[in-house]
Protein backbone atom coordinates (compact mmCIF):
# COMPACT_ATOMS: atom_id res chain seq x y z
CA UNK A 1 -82.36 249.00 23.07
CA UNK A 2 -84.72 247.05 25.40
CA UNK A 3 -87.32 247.68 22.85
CA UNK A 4 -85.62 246.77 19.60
CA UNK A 5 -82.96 243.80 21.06
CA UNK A 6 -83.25 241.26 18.28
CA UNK A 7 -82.12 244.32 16.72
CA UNK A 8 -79.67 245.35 19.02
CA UNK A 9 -78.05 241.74 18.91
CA UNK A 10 -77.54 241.59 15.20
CA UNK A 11 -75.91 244.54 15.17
CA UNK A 12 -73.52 243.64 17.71
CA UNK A 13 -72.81 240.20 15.54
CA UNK A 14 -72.21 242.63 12.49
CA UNK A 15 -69.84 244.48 14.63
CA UNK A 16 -68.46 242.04 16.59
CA UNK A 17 -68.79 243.23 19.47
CA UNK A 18 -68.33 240.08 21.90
CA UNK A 19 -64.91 240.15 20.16
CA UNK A 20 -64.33 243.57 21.08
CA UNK A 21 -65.34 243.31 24.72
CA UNK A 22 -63.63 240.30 24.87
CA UNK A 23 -59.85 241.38 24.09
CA UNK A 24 -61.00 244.26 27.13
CA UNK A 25 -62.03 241.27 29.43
CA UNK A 26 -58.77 240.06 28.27
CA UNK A 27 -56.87 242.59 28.94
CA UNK A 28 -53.46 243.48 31.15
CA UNK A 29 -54.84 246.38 32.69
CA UNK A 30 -57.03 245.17 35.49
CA UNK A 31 -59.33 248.41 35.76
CA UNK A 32 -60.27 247.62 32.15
CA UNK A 33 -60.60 244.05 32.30
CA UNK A 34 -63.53 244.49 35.58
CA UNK A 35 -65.18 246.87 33.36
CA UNK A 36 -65.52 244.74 30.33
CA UNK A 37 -66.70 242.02 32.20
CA UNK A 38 -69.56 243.63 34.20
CA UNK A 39 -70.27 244.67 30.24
CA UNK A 40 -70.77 240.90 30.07
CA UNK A 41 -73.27 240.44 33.11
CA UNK A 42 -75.45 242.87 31.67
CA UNK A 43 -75.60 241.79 28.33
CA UNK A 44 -76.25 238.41 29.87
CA UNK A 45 -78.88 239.43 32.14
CA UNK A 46 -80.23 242.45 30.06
CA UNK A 47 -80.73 239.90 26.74
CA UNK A 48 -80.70 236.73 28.03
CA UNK A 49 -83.95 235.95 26.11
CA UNK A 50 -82.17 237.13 22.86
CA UNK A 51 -78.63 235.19 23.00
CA UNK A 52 -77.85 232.11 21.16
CA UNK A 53 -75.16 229.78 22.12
CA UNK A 54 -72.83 231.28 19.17
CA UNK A 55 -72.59 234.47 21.07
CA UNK A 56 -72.79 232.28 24.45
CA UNK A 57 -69.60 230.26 23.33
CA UNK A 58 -67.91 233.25 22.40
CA UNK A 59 -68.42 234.60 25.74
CA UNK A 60 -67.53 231.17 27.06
CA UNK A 61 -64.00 230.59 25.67
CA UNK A 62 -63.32 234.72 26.76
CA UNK A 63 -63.97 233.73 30.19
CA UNK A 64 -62.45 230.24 29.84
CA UNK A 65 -58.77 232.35 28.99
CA UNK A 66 -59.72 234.85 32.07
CA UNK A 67 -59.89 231.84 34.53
CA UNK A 68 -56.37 230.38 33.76
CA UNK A 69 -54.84 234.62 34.79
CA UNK A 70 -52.54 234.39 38.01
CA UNK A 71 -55.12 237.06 39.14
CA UNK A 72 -57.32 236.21 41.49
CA UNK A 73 -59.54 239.07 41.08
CA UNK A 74 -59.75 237.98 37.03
CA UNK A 75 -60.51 234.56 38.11
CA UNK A 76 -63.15 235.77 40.71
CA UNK A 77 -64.39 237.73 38.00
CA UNK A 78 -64.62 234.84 35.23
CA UNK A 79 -66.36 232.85 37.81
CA UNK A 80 -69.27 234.90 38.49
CA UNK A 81 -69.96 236.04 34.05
CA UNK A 82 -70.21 232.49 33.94
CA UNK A 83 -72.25 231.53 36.94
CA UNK A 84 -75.03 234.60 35.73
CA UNK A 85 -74.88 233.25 32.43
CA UNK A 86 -75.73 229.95 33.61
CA UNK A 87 -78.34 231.14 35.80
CA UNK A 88 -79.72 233.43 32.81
CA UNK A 89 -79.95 230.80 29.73
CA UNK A 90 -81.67 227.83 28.91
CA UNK A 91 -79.77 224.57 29.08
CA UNK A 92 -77.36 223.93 26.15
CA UNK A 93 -75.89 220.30 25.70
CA UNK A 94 -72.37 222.06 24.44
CA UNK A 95 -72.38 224.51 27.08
CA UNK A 96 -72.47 221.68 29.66
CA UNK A 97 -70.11 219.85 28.00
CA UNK A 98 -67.94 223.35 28.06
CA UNK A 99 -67.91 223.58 31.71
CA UNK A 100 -67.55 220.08 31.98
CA UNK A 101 -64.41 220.34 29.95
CA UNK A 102 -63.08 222.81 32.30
CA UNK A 103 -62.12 219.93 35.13
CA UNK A 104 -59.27 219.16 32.60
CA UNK A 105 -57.70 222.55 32.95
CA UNK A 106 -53.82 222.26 34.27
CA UNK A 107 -54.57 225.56 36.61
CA UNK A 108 -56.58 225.13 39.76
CA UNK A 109 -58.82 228.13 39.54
CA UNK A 110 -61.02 226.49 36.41
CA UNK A 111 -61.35 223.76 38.10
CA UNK A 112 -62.78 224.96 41.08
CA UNK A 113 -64.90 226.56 38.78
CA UNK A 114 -66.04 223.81 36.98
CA UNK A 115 -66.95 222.37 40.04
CA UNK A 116 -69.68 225.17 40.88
CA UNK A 117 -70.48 225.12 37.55
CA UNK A 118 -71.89 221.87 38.20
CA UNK A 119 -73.31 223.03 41.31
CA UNK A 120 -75.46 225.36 39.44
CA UNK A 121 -76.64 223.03 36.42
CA UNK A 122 -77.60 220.87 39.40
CA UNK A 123 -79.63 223.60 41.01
CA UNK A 124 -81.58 225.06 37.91
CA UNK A 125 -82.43 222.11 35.69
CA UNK A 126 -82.42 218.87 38.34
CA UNK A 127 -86.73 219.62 38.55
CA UNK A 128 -87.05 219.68 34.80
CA UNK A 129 -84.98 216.28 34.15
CA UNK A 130 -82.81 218.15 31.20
CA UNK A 131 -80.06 216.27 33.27
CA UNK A 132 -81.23 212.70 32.96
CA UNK A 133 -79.18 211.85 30.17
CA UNK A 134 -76.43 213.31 30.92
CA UNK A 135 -76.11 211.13 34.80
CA UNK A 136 -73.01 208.80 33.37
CA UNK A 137 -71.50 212.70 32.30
CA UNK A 138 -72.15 214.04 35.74
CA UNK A 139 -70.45 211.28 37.46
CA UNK A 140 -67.81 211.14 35.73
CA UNK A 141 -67.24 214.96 36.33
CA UNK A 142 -67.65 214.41 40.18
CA UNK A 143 -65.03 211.50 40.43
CA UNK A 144 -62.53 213.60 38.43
CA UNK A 145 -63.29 216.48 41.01
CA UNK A 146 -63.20 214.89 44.14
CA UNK A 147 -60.57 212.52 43.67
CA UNK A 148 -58.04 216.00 42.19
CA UNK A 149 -55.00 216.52 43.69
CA UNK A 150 -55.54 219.77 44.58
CA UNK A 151 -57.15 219.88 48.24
CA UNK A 152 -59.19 223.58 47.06
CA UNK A 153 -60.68 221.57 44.27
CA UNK A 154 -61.66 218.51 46.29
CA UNK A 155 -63.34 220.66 49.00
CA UNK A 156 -65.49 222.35 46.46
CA UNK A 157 -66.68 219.11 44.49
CA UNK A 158 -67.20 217.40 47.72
CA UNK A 159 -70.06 220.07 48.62
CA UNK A 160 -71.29 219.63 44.71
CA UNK A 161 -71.81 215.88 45.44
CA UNK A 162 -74.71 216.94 47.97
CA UNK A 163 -76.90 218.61 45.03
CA UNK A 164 -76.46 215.19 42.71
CA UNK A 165 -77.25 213.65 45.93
CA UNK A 166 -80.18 215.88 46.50
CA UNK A 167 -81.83 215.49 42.82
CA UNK A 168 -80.81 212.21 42.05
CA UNK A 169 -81.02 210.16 45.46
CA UNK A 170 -80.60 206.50 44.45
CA UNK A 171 -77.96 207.46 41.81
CA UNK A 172 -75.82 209.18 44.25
CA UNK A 173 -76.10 206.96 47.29
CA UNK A 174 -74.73 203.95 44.51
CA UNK A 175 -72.01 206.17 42.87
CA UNK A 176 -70.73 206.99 46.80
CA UNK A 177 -70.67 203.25 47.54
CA UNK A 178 -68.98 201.93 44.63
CA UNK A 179 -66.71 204.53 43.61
CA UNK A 180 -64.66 205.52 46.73
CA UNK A 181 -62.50 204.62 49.11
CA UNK A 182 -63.61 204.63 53.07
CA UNK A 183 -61.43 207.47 53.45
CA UNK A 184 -62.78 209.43 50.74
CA UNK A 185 -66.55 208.42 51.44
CA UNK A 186 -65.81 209.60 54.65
CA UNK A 187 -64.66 212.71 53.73
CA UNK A 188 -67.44 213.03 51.18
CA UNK A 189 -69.95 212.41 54.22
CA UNK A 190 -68.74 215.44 56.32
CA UNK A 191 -69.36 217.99 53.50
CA UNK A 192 -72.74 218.07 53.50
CA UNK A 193 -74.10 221.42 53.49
CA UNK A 194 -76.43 222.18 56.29
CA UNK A 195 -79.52 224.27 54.30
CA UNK A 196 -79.81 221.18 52.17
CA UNK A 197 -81.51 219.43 54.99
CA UNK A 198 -79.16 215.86 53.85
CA UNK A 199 -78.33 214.42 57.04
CA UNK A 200 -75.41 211.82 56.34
CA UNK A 201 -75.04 208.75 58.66
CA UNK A 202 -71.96 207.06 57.99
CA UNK A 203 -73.13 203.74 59.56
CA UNK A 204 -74.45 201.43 56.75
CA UNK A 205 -72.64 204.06 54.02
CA UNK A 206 -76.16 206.21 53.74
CA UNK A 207 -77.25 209.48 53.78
CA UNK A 208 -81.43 210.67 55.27
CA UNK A 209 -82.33 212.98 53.37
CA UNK A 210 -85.16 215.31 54.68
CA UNK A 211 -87.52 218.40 53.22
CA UNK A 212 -87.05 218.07 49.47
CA UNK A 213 -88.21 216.80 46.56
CA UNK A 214 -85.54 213.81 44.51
CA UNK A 215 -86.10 212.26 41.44
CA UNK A 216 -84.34 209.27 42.88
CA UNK A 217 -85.89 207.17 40.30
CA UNK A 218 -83.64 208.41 37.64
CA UNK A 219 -81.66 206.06 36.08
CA UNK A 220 -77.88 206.13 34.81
């Protein structure tokens, strides 16, 4: 298979397969469900060079439906297909705009998601600017987050703000003073993850930022 996976691939379109799999990740019967979806991870990381986003969005909406389950081992499970197939494929305007999508859920557990989604996006692509265009996007998708009434989903987009903050320096330290309150700059300010070396100093509503590289030029 790891010889022949172009082949491999369109066979498993003729089949469909990521149909198949998919009503197993779907599935009622938990044991079943964790064993289609490590079936995803390692077609994600096994042919990652080989997917295209019509298989990708497949996958996507299957995990998308896994998310919303009262399980939290489903959820859990979602969550990380979704973070190795971001970490495993190229970036894909749609499949941003997919996990952007996913701040609009009603349940709590794809938005949390969607907020380490971000997190990620932020992470692999910030260095090769494949994000620039998308800044107005990426704000828009932090407000939404941080300003949720769910305290879970706040915490997590609150931390997420840090690796904007950490690409895109300027942007961030103008979208902090002009789109919150005190309170929730404040609370914004005491997130800050220690390893990312961003030391926030509330006086004067800035943040030092030490030990990394920004492209705080960018513009929105």
């Amino acid at each position: 298979i790891v010889g022949n996976q172009q082949l491999f691939i369109s066979v498993c379109k003729d089949l469909q397969m990521i149909e198949s799999i998919g009503k197993a990740v779907l599935s009622l019967r938990t044991t079943l469900s964790m064993a289609a979806c490590q079936i995803f991870k390692d077609f994600l990381q096994l042919f990652k060079n080989e997917l295209d986003f019509t298989i990708l969005e497949q996958m996507f909406s299957i995990l998308k439906n896994l998310l919303s389950t009262a399980k939290k081992i489903s959820s859990t499970a979602a969550l990380q297909c979704l973070i190795i197939m971001l970490m495993n494929v190229g970036f894909h305007q749609k499949l941003f705009h997919n996990c952007l999508m996913l701040i609009n859920e009603k349940t709590v557990s794809p938005r949390i998601c969607s907020s380490i989604l971000l997190r990620i996006l932020l992470i692999k692509f910030t260095e090769s600017n494949l994000l620039d265009n998308s800044l107005i996007y990426i704000e828009e998708w932090l407000k939404k987050g941080i300003t949720d009434a769910q305290t879970s989903v706040r915490e997590t987009m609150r931390i997420t703000f840090w690796y904007y903050y950490k690409g895109y320096t300027s942007n961030a330290k103008t979208f902090l003073l002009s789109q919150f309150s005190p309170q929730l700059k404040k609370a914004i300010e005491l997130s800050v993850p220690s390893h990312l070396q961003v030391y926030s100093n509330s006086i004067g509503g800035t943040a030092v930022v030490s030990s990394f590289t920004s492209n705080s030029d960018a513009s929105t």
